[in-house]
Protein backbone atom coordinates (compact mmCIF):
# COMPACT_ATOMS: atom_id res chain seq x y z
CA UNK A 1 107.38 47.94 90.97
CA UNK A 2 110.86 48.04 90.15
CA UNK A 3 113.02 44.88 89.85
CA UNK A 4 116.37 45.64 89.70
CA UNK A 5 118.76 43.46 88.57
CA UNK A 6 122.82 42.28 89.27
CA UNK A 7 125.43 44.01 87.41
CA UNK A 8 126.47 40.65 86.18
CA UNK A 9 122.59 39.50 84.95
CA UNK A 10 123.19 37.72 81.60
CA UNK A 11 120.55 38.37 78.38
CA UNK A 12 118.97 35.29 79.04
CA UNK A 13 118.16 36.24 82.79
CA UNK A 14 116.57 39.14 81.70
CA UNK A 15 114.55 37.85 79.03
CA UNK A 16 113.12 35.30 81.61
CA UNK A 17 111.93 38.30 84.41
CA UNK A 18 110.13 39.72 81.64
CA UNK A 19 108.85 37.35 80.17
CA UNK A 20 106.70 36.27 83.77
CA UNK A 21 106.27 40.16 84.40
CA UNK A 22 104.28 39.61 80.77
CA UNK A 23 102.73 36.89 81.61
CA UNK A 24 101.14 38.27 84.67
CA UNK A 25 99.66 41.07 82.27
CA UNK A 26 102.06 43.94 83.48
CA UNK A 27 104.00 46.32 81.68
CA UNK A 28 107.14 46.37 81.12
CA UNK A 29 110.07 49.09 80.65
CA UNK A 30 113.70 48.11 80.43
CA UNK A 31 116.38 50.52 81.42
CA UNK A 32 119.71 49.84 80.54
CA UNK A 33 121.96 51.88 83.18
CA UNK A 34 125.77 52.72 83.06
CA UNK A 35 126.22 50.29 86.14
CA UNK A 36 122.97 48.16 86.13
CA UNK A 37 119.32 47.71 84.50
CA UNK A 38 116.19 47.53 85.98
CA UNK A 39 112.82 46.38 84.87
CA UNK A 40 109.48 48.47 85.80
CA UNK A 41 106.76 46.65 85.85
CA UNK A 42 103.83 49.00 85.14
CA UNK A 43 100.15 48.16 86.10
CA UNK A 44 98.34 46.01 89.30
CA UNK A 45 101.01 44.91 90.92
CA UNK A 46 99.16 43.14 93.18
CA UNK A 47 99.50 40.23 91.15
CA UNK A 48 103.34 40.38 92.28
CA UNK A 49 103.00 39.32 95.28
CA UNK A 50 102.28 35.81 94.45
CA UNK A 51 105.67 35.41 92.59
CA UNK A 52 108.76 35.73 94.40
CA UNK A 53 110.78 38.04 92.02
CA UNK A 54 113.55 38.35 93.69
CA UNK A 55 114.78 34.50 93.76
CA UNK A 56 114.65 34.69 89.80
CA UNK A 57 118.12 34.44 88.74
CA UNK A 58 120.11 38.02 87.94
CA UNK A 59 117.69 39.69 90.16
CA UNK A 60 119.10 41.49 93.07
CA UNK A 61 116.02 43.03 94.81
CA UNK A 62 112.41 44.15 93.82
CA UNK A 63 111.45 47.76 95.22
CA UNK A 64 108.09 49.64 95.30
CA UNK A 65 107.55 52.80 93.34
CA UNK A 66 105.36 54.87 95.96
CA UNK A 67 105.08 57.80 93.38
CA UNK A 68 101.74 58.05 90.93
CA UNK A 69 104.36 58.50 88.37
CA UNK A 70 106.62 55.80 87.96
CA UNK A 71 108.31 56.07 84.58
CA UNK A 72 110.03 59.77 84.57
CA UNK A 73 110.67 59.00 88.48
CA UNK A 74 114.14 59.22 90.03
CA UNK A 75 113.15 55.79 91.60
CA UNK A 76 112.51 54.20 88.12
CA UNK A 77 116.04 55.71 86.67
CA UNK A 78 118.55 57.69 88.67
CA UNK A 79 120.63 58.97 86.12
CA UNK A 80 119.56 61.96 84.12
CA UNK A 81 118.21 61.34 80.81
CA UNK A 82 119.52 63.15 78.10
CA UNK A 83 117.32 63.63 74.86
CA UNK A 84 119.43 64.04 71.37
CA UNK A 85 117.87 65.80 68.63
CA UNK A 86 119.93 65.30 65.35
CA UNK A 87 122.98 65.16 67.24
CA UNK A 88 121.84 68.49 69.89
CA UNK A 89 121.56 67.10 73.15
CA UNK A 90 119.20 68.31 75.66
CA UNK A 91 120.09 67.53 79.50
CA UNK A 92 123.90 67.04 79.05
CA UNK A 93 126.53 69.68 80.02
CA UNK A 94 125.78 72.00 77.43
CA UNK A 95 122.74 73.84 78.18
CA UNK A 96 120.74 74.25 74.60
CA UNK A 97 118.94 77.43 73.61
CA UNK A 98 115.48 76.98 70.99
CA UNK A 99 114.55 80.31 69.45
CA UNK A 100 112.94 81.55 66.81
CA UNK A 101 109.99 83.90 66.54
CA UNK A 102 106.13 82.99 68.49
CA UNK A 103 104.34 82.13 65.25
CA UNK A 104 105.72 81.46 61.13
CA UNK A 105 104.34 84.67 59.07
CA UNK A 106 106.30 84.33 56.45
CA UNK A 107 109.73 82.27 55.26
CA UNK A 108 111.67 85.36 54.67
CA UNK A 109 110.73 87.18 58.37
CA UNK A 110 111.58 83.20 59.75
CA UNK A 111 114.92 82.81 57.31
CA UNK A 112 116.45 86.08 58.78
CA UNK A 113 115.71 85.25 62.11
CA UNK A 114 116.98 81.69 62.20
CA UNK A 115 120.33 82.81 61.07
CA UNK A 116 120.78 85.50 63.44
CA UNK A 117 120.15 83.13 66.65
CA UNK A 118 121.69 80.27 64.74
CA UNK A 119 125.00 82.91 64.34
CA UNK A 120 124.86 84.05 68.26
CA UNK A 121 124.34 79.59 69.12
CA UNK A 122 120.88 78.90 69.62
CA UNK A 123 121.10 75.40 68.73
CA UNK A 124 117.40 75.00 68.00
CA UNK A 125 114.77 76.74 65.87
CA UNK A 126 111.11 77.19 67.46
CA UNK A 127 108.18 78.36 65.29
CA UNK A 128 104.06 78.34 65.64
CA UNK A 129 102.23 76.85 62.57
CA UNK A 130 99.02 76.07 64.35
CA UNK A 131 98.50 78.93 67.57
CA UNK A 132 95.98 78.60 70.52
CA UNK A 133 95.02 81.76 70.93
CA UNK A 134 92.78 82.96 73.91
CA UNK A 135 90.49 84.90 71.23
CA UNK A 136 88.73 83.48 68.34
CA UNK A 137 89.69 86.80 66.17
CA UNK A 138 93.67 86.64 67.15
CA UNK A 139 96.07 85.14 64.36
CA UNK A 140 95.46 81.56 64.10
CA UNK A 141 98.97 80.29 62.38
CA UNK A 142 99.31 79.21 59.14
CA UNK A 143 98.46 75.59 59.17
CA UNK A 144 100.95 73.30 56.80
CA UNK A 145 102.20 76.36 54.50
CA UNK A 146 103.91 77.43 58.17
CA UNK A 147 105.26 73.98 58.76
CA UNK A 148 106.48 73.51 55.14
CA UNK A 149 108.15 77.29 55.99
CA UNK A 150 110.07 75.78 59.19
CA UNK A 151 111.19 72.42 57.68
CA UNK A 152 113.02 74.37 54.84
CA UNK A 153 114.78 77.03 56.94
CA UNK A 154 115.62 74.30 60.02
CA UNK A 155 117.30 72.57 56.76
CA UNK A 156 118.29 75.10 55.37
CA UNK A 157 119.95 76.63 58.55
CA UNK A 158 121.04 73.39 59.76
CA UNK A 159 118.50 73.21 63.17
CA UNK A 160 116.29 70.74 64.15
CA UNK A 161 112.69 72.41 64.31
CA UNK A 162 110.05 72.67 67.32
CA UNK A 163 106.47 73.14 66.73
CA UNK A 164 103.15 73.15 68.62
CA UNK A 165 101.13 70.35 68.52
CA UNK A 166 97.09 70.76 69.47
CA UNK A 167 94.71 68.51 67.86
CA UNK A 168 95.44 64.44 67.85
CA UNK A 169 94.07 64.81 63.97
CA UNK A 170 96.78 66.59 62.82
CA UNK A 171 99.71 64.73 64.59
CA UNK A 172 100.57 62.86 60.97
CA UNK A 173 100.98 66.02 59.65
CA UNK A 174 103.36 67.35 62.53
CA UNK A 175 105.10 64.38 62.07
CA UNK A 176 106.32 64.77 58.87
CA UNK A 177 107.90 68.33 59.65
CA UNK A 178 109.02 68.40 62.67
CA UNK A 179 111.69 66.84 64.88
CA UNK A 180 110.41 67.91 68.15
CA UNK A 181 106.81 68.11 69.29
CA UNK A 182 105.62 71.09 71.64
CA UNK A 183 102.53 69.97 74.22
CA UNK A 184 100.92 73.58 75.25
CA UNK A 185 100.10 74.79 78.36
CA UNK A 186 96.30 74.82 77.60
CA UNK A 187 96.61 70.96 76.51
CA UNK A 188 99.11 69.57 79.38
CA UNK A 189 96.17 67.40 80.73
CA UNK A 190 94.47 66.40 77.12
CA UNK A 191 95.21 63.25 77.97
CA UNK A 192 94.41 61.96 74.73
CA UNK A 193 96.42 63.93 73.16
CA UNK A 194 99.50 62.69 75.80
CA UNK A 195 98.54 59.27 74.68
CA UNK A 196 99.18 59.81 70.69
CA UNK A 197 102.56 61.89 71.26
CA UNK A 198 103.49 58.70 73.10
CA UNK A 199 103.14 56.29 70.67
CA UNK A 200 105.59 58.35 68.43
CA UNK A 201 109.65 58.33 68.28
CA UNK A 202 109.62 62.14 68.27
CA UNK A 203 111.36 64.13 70.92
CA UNK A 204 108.14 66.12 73.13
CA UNK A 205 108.39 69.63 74.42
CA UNK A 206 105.83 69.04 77.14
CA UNK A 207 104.82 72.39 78.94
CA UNK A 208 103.57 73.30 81.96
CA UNK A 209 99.52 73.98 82.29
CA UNK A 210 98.72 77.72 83.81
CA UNK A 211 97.93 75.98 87.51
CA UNK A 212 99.53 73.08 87.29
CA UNK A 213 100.93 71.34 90.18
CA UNK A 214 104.42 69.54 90.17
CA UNK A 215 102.47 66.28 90.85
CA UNK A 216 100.25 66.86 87.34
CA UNK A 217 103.27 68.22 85.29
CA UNK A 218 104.67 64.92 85.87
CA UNK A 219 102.04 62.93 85.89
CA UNK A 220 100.90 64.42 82.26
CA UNK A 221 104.68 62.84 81.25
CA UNK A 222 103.78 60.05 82.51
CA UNK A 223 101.04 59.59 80.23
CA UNK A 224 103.01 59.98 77.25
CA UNK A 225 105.96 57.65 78.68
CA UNK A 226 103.39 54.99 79.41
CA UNK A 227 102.92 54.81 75.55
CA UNK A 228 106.39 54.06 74.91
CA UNK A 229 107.68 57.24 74.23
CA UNK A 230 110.81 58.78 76.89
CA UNK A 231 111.96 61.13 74.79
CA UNK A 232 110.74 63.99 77.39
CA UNK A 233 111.43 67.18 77.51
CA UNK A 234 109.67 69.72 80.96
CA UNK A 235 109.57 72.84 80.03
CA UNK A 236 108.54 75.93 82.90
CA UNK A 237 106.77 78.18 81.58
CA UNK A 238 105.31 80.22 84.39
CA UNK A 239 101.92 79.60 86.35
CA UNK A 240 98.97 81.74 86.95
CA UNK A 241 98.90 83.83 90.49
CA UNK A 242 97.20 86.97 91.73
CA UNK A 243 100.05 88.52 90.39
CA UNK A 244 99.46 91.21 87.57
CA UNK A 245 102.70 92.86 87.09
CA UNK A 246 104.09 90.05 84.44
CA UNK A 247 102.55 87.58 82.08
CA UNK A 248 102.39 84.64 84.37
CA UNK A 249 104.78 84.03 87.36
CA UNK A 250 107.89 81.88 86.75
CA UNK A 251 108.66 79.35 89.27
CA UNK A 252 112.19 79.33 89.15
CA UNK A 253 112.19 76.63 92.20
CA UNK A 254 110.39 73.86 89.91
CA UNK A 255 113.20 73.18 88.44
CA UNK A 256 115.44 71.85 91.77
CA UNK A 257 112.20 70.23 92.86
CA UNK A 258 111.27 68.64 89.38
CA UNK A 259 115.52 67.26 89.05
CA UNK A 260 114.89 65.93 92.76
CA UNK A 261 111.59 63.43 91.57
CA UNK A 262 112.47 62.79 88.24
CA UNK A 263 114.81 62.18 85.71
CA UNK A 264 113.71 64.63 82.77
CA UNK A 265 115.52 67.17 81.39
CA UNK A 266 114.19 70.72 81.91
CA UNK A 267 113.80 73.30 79.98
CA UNK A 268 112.55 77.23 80.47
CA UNK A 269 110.96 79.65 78.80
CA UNK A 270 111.27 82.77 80.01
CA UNK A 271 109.49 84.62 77.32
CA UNK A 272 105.92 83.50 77.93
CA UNK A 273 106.29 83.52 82.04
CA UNK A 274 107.12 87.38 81.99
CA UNK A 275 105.23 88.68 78.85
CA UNK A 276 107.88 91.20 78.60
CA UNK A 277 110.76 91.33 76.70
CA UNK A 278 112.90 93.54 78.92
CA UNK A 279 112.49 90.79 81.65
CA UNK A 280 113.08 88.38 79.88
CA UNK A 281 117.34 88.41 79.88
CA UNK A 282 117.10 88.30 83.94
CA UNK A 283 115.05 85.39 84.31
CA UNK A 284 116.87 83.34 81.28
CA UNK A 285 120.26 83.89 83.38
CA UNK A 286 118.21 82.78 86.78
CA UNK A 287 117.32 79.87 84.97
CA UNK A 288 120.54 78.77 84.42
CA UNK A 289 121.85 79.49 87.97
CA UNK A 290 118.73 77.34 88.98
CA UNK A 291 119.75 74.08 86.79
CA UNK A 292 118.06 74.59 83.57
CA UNK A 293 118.84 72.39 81.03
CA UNK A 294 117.58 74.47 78.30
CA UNK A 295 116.27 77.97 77.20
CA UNK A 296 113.25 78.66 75.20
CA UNK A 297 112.79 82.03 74.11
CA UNK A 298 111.53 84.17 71.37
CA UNK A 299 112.89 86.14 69.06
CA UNK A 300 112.04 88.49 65.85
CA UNK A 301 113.49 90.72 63.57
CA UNK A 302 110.54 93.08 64.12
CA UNK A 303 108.65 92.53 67.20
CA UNK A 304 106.62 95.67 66.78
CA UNK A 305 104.92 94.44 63.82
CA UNK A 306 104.43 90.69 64.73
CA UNK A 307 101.46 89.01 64.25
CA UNK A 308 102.03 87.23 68.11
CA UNK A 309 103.36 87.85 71.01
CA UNK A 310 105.54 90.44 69.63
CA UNK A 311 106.22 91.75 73.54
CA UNK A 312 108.08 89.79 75.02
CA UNK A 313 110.24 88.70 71.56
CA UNK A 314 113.54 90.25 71.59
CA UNK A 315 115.29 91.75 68.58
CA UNK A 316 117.96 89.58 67.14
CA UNK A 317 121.14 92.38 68.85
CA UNK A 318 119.31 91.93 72.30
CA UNK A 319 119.41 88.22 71.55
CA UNK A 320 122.92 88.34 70.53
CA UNK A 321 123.99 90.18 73.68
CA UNK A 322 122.16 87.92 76.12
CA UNK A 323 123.76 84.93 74.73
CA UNK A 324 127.24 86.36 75.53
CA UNK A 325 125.69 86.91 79.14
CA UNK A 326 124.20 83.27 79.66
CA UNK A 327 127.77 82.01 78.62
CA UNK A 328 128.82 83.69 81.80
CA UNK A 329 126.32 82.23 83.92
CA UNK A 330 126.74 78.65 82.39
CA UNK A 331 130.35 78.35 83.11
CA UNK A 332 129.82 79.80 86.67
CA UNK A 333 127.55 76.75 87.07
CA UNK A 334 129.63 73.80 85.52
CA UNK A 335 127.96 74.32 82.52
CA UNK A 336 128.31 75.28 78.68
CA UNK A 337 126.54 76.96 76.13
């Protein structure tokens, strides 16, 4: 249920409505707008309809959510949300690029490439310290000695840092390194793990699962905004289809459709949808002409020799040149970079 309130609702007004929403053992969200607030009130609203809302004071009208997901809904908050990360803000004007290599090997290999894509404006640095990996034998990561690697060069470099989280045990540890938390494909619907990313102020990278529907996507951020936590960021990362000719297949029209029901920002990653690193310039520039707020792609100084998903990384020149070419794009969209 949403209650929405007059422009000229006082503090004390407010207080009141959600103090009975409370009372009547809902939850409840306050969102301050540019022109007005509302109040969702989360849980069996059945109980609502024994308590006329909309005579409280300051309230102008009380709507039903008809979506599953209510919090990241367009109904619940109709202007976009825009998610700041140490001052780099993800879902404004500027469309922000994360790179940095698949997974930490070393801080030398991670130093060199942060300040190449830090030099051609990536504006975030993305490394693996802990990597699902579809066989047992593959590289693994390297555990804390990879996160301690990231925090010093995102310092060092001047970039806030995204990393993988997979195992609710460990999310103390992420914590304390990183300033934006990555949800997987493979763990889109752990729901438990949702739950603990939500009860934490850190920004979350929340990715798409293999055959995931729109409706799950956004109901998986719903879990984590139920917690508390809005500081969402959808990422596309391709689905699984019969198709065998790339990695996954990128579904470029999820991103209208996903800025249509919800208020997210949204962010793609070309570079694990394709598989390939000479397809991977095309569909970054599509995903800019298609709304993206934000690129995700991967990058090392040697991709022949890396220890993951070496490719589809590009070298740090390709890089370079394909930021000069999404500047292009960007500003043909009403958009910067």
């Amino acid at each position: 249920m949403i209650i929405v309130l007059k422009r000229d609702a006082t503090d004390a007004q407010i207080d009141h409505v959600v103090k009975k929403v409370k009372d009547l053992g809902l939850s409840v969200h306050l969102s301050k707008g540019s022109e007005r607030s509302i109040i969702g009130a989360i849980g069996d609203e059945a109980v609502l309809t024994s308590t006329p809302l909309d005579a409280f004071p300051g309230v102008e009208k009380v709507m039903p959510i008809l979506k599953p997901y209510k919090l990241v809904s367009r109904d619940f908050q109709k202007e976009d949300s825009v998610i700041d990360i140490k001052g780099v803000k993800v879902g404004g004007k500027q469309v922000q690029v994360i790179s940095g290599p698949c997974s930490i090997e070393n801080k030398s290999i991670l130093l060199e490439v942060a300040k190449e894509v830090k030099k051609s404006g990536a504006t975030l640095l993305r490394g693996g310290a802990f990597k699902p990996r579809t066989s047992p034998y593959d590289f693994q990561g390297l555990g804390e000695e990879g996160l301690k690697y990231l925090r010093e060069v995102g310092d060092e470099t001047g970039m806030p840092v995204v990393t993988e989280l997979m195992d609710p045990r460990d999310i103390d540890l992420i914590c304390r390194y990183a300033d934006v938390i990555q949800i997987g494909a493979r763990n889109m619907q752990n729901f438990r793990l949702l739950k603990e990313v939500g009860k934490t102020d850190k920004a979350i990278l929340l990715k798409r699962g293999l055959s995931a529907t729109i409706k799950e996507f956004l109901m998986s951020a719903e879990y984590i905004a139920s917690m508390g936590n809005r500081n969402i960021i959808l990422c596309e990362r391709g689905i699984r289809t019969y198709e065998t000719a790339t990695r996954n297949t990128l579904d470029l029209s999820a991103i209208p459709v996903l800025r249509e029901l919800c208020h997210l920002p949204i962010v793609v990653d070309p570079s694990h949808a394709v598989g390939r690193w000479d397809l991977v310039a095309p569909m970054a520039k599509a995903a800019i002409a298609a709304g993206a707020d934000g690129l995700m792609i991967e990058t090392h100084a040697n991709p022949e020799e890396a220890l993951c998903d070496g490719a589809q990384s590009l070298k740090p020149n390709k890089f370079d040149r394909l930021m000069g070419e999404l500047r292009r794009v960007a500003e043909a969209v009403d958009r910067t970079l």
